[in-house]
C-alpha atoms as a PDB file:
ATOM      1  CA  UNK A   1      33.944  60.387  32.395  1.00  0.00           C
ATOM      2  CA  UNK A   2      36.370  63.238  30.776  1.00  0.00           C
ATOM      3  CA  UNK A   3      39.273  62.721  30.056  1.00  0.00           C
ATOM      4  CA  UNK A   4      41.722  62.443  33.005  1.00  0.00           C
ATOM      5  CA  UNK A   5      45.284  62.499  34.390  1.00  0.00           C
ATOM      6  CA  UNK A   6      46.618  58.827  34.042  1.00  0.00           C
ATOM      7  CA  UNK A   7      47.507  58.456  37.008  1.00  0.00           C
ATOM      8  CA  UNK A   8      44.060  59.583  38.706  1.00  0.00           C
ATOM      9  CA  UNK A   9      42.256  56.322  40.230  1.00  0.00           C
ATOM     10  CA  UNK A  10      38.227  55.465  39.466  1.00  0.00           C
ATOM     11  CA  UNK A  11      36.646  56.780  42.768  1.00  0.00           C
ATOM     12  CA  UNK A  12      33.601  55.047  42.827  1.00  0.00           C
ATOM     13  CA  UNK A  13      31.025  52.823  40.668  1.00  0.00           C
ATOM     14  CA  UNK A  14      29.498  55.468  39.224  1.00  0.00           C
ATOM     15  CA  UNK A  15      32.885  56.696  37.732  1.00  0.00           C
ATOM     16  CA  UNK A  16      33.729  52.606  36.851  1.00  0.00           C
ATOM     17  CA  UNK A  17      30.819  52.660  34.853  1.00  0.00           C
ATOM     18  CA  UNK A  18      31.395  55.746  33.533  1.00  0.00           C
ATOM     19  CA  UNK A  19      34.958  54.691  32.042  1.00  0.00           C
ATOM     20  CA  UNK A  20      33.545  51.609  30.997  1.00  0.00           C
ATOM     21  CA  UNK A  21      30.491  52.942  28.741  1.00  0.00           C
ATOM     22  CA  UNK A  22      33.586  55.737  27.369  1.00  0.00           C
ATOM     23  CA  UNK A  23      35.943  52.631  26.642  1.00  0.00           C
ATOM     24  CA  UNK A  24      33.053  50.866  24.904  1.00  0.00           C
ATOM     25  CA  UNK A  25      31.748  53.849  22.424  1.00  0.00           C
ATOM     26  CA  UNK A  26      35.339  54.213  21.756  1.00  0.00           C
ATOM     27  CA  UNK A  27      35.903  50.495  20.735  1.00  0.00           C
ATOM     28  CA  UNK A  28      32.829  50.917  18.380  1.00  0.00           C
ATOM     29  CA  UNK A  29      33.290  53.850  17.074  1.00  0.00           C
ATOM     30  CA  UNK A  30      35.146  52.892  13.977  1.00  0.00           C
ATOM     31  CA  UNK A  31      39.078  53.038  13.974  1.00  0.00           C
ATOM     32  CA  UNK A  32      41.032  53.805  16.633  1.00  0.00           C
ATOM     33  CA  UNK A  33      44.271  54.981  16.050  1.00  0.00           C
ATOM     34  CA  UNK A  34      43.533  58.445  17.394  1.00  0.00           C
ATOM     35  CA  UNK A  35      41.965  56.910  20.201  1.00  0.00           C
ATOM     36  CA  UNK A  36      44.288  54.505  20.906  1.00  0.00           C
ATOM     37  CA  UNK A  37      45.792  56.800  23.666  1.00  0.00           C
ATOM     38  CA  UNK A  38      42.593  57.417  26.255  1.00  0.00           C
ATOM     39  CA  UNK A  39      41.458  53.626  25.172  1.00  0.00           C
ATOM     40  CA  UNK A  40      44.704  52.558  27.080  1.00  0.00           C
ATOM     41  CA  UNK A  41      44.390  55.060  29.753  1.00  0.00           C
ATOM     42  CA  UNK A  42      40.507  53.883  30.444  1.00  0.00           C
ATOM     43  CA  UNK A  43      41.650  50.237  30.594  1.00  0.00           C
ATOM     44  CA  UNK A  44      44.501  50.839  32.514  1.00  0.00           C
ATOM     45  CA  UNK A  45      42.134  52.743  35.095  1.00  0.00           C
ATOM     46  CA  UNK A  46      39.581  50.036  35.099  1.00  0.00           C
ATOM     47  CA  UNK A  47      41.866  46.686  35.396  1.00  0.00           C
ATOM     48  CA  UNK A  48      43.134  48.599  38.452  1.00  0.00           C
ATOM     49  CA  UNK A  49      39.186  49.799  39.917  1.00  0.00           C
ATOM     50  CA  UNK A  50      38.189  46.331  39.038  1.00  0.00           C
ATOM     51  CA  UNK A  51      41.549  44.718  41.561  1.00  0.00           C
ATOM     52  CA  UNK A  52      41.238  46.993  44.148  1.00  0.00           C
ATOM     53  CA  UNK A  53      37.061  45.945  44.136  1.00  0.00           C
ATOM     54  CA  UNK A  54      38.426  42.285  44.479  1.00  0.00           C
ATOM     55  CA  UNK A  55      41.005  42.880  47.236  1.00  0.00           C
ATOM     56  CA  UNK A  56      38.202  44.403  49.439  1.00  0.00           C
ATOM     57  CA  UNK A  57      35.956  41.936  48.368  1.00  0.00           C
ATOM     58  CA  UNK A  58      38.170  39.091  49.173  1.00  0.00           C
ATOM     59  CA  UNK A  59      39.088  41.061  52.554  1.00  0.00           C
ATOM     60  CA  UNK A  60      35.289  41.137  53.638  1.00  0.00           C
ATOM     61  CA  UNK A  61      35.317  37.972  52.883  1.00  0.00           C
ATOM     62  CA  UNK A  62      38.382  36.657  55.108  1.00  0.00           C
ATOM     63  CA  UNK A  63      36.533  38.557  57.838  1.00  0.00           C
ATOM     64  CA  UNK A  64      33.599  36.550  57.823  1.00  0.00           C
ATOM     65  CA  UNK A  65      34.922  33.287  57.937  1.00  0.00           C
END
């Protein structure tokens, strides 16, 4: 995933997983104080893919009962 506007939502999985392998070489990459800016950006983007996966889920979910 490249770097992106912040206010640009995750798609799909593929770009989820994407942002997710990017947020984790960051984290291990050593310090992060000039990363600290796309780290929160990436998390930011994933709490909300990750919420908006669980709404539908729990949506589907409701419809089936």
């Amino acid at each position: 995933m490249t770097s992106s506007n912040l206010f640009t939502a995750i798609p799909s999985e593929a770009e989820y997983q994407a942002a997710v392998e990017e947020f984790d070489a960051l984290w291990n990459s050593g310090p992060r104080s000039d990363r600290e800016a796309r780290m929160d950006e990436l998390i930011l983007l994933i709490e909300a893919f990750e919420q908006r996966q669980m709404h539908v889920t729990s949506l589907v979910l409701a419809c089936q009962a």
